[in-house]
N, C-alpha and C. Protein backbone atom coordinates (compact mmCIF):
# COMPACT_ATOMS: atom_id res chain seq x y z
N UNK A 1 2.75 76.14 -28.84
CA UNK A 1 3.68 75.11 -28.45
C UNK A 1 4.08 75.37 -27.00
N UNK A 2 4.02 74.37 -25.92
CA UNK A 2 4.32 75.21 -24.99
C UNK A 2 5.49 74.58 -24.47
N UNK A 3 6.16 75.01 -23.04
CA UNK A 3 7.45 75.30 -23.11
C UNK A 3 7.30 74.33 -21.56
N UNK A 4 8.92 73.80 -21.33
CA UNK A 4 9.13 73.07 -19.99
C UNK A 4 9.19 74.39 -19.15
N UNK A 5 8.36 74.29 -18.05
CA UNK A 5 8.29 75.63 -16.75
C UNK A 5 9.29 75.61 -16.09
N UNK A 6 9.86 74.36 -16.16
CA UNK A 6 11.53 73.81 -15.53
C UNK A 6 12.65 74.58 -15.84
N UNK A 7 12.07 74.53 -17.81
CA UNK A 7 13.53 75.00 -18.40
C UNK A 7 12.66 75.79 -19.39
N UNK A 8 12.52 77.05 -19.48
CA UNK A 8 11.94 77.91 -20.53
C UNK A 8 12.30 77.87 -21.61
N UNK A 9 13.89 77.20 -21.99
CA UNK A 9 14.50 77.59 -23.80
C UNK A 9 13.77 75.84 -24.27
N UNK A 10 13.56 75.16 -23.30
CA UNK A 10 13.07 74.12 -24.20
C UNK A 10 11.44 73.86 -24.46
N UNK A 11 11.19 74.14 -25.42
CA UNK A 11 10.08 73.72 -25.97
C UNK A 11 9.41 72.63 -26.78
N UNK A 12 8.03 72.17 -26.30
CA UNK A 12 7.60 70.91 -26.32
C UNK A 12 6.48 70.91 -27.59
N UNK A 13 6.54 70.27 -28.69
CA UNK A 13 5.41 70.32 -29.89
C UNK A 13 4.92 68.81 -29.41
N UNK A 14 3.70 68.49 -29.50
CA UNK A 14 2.74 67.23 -29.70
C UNK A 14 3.99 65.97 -30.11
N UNK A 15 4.46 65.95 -30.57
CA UNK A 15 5.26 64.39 -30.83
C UNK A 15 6.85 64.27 -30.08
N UNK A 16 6.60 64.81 -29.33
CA UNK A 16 8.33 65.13 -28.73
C UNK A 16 8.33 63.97 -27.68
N UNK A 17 7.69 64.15 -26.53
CA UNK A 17 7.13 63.26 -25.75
C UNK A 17 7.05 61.63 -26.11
N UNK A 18 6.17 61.60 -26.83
CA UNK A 18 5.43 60.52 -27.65
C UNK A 18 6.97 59.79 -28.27
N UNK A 19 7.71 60.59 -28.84
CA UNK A 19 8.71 59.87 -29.49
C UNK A 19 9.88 59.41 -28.22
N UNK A 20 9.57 60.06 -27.39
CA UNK A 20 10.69 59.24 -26.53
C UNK A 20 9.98 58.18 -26.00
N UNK A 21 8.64 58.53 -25.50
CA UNK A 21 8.18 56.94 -25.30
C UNK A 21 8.38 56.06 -25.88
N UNK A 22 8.40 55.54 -27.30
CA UNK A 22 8.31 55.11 -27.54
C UNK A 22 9.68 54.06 -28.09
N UNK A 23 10.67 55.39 -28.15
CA UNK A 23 11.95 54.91 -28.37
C UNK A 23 12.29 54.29 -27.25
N UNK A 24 11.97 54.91 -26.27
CA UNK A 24 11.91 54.02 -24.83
C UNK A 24 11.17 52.96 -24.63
N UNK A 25 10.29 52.42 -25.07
CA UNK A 25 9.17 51.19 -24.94
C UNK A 25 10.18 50.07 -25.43
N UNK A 26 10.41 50.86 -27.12
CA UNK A 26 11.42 50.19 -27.72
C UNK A 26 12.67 48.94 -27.26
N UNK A 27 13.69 50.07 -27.17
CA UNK A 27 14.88 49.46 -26.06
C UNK A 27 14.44 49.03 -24.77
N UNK A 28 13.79 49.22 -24.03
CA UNK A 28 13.24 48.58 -22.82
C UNK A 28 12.78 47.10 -23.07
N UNK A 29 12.03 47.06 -24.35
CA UNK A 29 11.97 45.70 -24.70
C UNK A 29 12.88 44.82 -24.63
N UNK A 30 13.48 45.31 -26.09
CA UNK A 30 14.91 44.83 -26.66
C UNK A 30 16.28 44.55 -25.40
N UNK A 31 16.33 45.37 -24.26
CA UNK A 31 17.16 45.40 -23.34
C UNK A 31 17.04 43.76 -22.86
N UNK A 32 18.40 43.17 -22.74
CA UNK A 32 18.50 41.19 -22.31
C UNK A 32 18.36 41.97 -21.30
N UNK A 33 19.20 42.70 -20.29
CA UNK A 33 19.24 43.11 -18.66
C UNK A 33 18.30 43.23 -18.31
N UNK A 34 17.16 43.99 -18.92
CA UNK A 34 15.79 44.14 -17.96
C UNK A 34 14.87 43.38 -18.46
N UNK A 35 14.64 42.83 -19.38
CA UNK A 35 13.67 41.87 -19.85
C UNK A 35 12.93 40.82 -18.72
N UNK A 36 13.62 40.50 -17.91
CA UNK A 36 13.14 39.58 -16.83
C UNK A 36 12.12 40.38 -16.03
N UNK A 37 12.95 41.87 -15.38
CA UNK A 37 12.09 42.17 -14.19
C UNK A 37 11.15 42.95 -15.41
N UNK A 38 10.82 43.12 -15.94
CA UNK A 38 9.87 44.06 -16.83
C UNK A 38 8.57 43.01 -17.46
N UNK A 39 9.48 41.70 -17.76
CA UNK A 39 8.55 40.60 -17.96
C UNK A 39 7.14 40.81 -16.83
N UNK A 40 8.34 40.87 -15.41
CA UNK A 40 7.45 40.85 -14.27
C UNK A 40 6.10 41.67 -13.95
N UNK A 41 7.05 43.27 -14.25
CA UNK A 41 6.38 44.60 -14.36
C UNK A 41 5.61 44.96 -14.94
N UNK A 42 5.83 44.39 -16.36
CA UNK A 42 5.00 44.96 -17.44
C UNK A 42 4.99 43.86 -17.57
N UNK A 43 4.39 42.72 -17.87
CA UNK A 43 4.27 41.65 -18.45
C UNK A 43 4.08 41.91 -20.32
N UNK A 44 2.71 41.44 -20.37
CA UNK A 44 2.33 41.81 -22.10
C UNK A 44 1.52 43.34 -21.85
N UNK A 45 0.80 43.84 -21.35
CA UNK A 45 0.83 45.58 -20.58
C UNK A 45 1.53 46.38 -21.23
N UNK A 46 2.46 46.32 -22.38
CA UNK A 46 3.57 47.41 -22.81
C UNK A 46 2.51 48.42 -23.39
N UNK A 47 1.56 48.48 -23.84
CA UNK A 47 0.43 49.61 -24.58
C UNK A 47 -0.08 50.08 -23.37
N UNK A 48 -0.10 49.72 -22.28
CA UNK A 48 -0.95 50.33 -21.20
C UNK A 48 0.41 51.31 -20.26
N UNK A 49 1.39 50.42 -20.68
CA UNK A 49 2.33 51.02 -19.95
C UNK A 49 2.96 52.35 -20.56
N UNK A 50 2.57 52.52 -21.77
CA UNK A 50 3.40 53.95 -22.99
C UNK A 50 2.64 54.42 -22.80
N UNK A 51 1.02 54.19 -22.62
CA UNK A 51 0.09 55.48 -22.40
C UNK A 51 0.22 56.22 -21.15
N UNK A 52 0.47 55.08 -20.05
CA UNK A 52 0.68 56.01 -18.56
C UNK A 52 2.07 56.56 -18.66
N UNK A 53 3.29 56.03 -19.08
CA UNK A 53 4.45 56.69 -19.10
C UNK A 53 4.64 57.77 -19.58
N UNK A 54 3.73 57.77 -20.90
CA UNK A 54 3.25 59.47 -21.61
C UNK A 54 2.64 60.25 -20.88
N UNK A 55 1.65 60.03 -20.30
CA UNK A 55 0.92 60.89 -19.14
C UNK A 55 1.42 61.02 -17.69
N UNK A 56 2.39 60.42 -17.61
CA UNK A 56 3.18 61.06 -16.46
C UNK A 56 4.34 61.69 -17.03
N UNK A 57 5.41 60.89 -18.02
CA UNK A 57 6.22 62.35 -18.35
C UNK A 57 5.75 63.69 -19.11
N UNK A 58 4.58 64.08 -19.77
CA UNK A 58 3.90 65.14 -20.15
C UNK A 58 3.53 65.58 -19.15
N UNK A 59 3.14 65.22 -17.87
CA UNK A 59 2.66 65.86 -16.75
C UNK A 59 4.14 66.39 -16.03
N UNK A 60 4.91 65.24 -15.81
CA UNK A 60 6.22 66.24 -15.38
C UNK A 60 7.12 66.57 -16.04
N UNK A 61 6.96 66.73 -17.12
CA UNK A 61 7.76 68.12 -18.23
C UNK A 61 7.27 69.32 -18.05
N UNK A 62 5.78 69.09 -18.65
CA UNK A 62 5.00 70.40 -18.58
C UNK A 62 4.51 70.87 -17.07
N UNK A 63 5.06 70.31 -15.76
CA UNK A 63 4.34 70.31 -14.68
C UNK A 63 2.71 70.52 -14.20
N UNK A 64 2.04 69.23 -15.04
CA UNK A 64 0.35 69.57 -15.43
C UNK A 64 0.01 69.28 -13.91
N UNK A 65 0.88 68.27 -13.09
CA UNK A 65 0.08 67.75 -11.71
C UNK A 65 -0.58 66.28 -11.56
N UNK A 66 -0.88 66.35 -13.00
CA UNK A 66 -1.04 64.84 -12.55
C UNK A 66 -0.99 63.34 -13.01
N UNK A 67 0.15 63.58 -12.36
CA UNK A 67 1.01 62.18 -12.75
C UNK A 67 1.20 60.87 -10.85
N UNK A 68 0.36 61.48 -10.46
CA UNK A 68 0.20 61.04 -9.18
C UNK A 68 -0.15 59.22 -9.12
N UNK A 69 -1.41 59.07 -10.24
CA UNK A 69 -1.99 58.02 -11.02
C UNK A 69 -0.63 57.70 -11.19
N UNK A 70 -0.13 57.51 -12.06
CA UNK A 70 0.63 56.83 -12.55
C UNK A 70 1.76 56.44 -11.18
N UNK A 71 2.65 57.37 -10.93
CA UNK A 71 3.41 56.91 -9.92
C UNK A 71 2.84 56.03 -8.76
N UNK A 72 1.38 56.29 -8.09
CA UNK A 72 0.64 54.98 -7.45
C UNK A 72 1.21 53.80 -7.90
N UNK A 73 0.65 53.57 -9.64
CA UNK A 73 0.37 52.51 -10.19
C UNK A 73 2.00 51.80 -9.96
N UNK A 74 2.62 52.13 -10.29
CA UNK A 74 4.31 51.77 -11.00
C UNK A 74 5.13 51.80 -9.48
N UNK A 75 5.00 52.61 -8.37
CA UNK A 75 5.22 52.36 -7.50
C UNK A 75 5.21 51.30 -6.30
N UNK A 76 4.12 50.84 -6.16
CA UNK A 76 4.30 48.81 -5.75
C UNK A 76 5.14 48.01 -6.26
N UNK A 77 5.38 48.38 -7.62
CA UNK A 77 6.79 47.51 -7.86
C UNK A 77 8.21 47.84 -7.69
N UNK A 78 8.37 48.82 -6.86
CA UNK A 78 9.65 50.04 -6.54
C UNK A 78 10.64 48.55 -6.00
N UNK A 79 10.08 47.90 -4.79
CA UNK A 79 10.72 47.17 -4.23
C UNK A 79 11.32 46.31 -4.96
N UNK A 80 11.12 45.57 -5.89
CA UNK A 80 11.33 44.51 -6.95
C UNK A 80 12.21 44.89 -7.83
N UNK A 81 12.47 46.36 -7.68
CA UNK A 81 14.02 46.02 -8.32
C UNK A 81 15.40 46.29 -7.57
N UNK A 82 16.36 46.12 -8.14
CA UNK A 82 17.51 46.02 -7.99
C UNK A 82 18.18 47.65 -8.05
N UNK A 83 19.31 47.74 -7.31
CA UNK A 83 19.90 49.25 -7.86
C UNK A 83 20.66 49.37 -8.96
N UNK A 84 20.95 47.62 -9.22
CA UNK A 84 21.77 47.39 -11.25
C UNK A 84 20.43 48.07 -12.03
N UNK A 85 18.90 47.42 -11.54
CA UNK A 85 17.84 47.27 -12.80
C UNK A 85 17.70 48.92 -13.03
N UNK A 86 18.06 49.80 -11.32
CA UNK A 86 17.55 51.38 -11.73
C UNK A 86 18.60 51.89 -12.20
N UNK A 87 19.76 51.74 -12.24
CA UNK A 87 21.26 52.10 -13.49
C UNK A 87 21.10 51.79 -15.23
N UNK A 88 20.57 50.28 -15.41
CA UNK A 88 20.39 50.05 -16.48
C UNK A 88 18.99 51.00 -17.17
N UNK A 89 18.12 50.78 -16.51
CA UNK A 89 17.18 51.95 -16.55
C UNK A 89 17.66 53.36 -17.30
N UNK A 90 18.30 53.94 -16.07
CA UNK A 90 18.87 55.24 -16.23
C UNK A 90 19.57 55.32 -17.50
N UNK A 91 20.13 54.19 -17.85
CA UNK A 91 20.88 53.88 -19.11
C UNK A 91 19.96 54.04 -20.72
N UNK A 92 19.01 53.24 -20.23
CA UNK A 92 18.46 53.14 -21.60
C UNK A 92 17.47 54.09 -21.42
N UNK A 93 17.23 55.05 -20.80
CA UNK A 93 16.48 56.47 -20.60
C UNK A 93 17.07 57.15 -21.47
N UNK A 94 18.42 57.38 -20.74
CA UNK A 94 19.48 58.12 -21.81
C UNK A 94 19.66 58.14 -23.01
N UNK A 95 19.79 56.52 -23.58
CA UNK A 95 20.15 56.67 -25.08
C UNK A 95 18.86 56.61 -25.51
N UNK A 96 17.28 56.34 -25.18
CA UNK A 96 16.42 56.82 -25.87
C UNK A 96 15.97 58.12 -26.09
N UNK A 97 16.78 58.95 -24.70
CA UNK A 97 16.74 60.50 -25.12
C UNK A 97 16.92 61.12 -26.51
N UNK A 98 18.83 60.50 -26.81
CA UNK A 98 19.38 60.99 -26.88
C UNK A 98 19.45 60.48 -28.36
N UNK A 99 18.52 59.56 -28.71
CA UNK A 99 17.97 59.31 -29.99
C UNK A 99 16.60 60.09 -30.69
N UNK A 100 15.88 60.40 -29.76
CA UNK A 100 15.02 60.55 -29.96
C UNK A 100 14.27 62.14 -29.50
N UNK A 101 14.94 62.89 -29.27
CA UNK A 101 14.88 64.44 -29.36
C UNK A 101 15.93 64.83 -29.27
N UNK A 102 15.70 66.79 -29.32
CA UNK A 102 17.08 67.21 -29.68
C UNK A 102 17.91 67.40 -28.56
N UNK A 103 18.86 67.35 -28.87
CA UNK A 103 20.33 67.22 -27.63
C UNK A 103 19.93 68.55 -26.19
N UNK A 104 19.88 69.42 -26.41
CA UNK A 104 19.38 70.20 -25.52
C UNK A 104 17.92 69.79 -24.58
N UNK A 105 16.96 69.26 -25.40
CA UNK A 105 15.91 68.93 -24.83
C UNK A 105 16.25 67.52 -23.87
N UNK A 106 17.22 66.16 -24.66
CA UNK A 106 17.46 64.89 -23.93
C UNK A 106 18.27 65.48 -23.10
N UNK A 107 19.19 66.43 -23.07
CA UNK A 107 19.96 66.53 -21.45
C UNK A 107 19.58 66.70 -20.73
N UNK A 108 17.84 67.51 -20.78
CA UNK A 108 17.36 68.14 -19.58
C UNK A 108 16.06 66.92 -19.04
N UNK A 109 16.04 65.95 -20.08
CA UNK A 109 15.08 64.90 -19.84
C UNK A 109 15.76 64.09 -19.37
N UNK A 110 17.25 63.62 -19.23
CA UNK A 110 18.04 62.86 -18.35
C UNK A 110 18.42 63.75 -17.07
N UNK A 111 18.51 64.75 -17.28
CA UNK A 111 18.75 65.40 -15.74
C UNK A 111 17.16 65.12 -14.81
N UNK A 112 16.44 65.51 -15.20
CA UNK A 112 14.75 65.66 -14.75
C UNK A 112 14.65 63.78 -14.16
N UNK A 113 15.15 62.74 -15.02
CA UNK A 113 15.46 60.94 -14.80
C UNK A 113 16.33 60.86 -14.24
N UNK A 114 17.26 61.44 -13.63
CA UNK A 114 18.35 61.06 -13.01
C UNK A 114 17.97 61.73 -11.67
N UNK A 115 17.25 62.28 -11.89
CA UNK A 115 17.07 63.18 -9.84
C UNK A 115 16.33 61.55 -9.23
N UNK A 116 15.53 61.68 -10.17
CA UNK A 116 13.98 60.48 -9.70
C UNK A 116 14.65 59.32 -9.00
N UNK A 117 15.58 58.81 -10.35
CA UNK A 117 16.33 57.34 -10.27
C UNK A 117 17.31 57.39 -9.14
N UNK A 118 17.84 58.38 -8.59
CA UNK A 118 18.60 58.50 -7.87
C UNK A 118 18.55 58.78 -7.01
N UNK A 119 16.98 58.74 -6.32
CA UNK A 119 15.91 58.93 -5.32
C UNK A 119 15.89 57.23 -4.40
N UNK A 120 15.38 56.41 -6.13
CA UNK A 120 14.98 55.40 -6.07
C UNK A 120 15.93 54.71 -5.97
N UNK A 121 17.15 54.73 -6.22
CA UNK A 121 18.30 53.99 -5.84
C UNK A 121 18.40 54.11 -4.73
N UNK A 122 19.12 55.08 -4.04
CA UNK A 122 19.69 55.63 -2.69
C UNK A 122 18.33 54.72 -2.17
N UNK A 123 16.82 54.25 -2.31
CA UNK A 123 16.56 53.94 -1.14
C UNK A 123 16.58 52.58 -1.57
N UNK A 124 16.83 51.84 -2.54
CA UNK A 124 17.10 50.29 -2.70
C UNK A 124 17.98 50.03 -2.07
N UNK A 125 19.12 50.60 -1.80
CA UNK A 125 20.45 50.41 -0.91
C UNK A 125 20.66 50.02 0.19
N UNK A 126 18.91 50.02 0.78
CA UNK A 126 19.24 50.54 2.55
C UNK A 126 18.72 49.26 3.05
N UNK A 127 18.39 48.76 4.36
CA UNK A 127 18.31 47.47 5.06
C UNK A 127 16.92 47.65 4.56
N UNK A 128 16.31 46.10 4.65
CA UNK A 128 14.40 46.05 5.18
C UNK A 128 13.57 47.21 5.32
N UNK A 129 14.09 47.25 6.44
CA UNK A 129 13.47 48.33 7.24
C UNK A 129 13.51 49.72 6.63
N UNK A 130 14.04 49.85 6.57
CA UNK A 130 14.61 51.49 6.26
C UNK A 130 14.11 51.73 4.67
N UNK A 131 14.31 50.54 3.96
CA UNK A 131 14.17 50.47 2.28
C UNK A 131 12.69 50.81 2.30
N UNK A 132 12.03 50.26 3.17
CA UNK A 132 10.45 50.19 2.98
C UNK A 132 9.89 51.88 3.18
N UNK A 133 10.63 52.25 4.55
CA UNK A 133 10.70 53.77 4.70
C UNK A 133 10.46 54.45 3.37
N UNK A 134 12.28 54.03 3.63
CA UNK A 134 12.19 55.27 2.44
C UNK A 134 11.43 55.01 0.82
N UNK A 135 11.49 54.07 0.11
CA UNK A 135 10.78 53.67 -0.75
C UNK A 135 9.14 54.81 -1.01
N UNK A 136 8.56 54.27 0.31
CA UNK A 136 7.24 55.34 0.76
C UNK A 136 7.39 56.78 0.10
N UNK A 137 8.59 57.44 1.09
CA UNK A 137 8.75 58.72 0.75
C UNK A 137 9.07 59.17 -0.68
N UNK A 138 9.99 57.74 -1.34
CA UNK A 138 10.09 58.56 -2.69
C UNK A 138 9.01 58.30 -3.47
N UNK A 139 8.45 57.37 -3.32
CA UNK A 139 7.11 57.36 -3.87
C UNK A 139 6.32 58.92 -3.71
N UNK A 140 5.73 58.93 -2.38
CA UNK A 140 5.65 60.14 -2.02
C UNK A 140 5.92 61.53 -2.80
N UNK A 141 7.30 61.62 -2.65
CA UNK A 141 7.67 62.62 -3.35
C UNK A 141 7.58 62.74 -4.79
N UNK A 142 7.63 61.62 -5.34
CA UNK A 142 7.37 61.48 -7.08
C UNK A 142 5.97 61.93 -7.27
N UNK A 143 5.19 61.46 -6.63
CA UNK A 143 3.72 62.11 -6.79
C UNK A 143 3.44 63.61 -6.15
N UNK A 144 3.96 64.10 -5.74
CA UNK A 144 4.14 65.25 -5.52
C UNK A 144 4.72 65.93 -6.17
N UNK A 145 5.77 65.52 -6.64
CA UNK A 145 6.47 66.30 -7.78
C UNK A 145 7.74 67.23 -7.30
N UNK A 146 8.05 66.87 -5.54
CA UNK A 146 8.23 67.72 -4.71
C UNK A 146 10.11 67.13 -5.11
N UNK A 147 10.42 65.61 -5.74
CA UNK A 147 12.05 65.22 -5.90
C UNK A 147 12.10 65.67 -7.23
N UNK A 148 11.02 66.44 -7.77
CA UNK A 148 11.79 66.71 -9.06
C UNK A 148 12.17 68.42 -8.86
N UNK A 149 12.02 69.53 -8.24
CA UNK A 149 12.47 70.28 -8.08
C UNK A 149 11.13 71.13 -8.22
């Protein structure tokens, strides 16, 4: 079974992952607030979208490296949202955590979502110019792995 390199007391078995995806696919659906821009994002894509969301958060739990793919992919649409859509986000991250593994493991899977989101906010905030900047870099850095610590 192997263990987050992040956080050594938490350890990861084959369905841990998988179940937050999915609890997350879940409410992401179900969510009225994001349903529009996700319509956008994900249109009908939700099976393509739980497989890459699994293979990038298994890659940055377990720090495998490569989750680069994925952040590419999901990153062109950085601009298109709102800093409400990356709060509500952050929101229903949380309570699918916090449904869906154990309390020690969802705190450290909302801390690990809250660095990212709060990457991606701080640069929705900023003018044109600057948003596009920075946007880049956190992109950047998400594929690097370099804003998650």
């Amino acid at each position: 079974m192997p263990f987050m390199p992040l956080d050594p007391s938490i350890y990861i078995d084959g369905d841990v992952i998988a179940d937050l995806v999915d609890e997350l696919s879940y409410r992401l659906r179900m969510s009225r607030t994001l349903r529009p821009v996700l319509d956008k994002l994900v249109g009908n894509q939700w099976h393509e979208f739980e497989i890459g969301f699994e293979k990038f958060w298994r890659s940055v739990v377990l720090q495998t490296g490569d989750h680069a793919q994925y952040v590419a992919t999901v990153s062109v649409h950085f601009a298109e949202l709102t800093p409400e859509d990356v709060s509500a986000i952050s929101d229903v991250f949380l309570e699918a955590s916090l449904r869906s593994v154990p309390l020690h493991t969802a705190a450290r899977f909302a801390e690990i979502s809250e660095i990212a989101l709060s990457a991606l906010n701080s640069a929705l905030r900023l003018d044109d110019r600057e948003r596009s900047d920075r946007l880049l870099e956190v992109s950047e850095s998400l594929m690097t792995g370099s804003v998650l610590g």
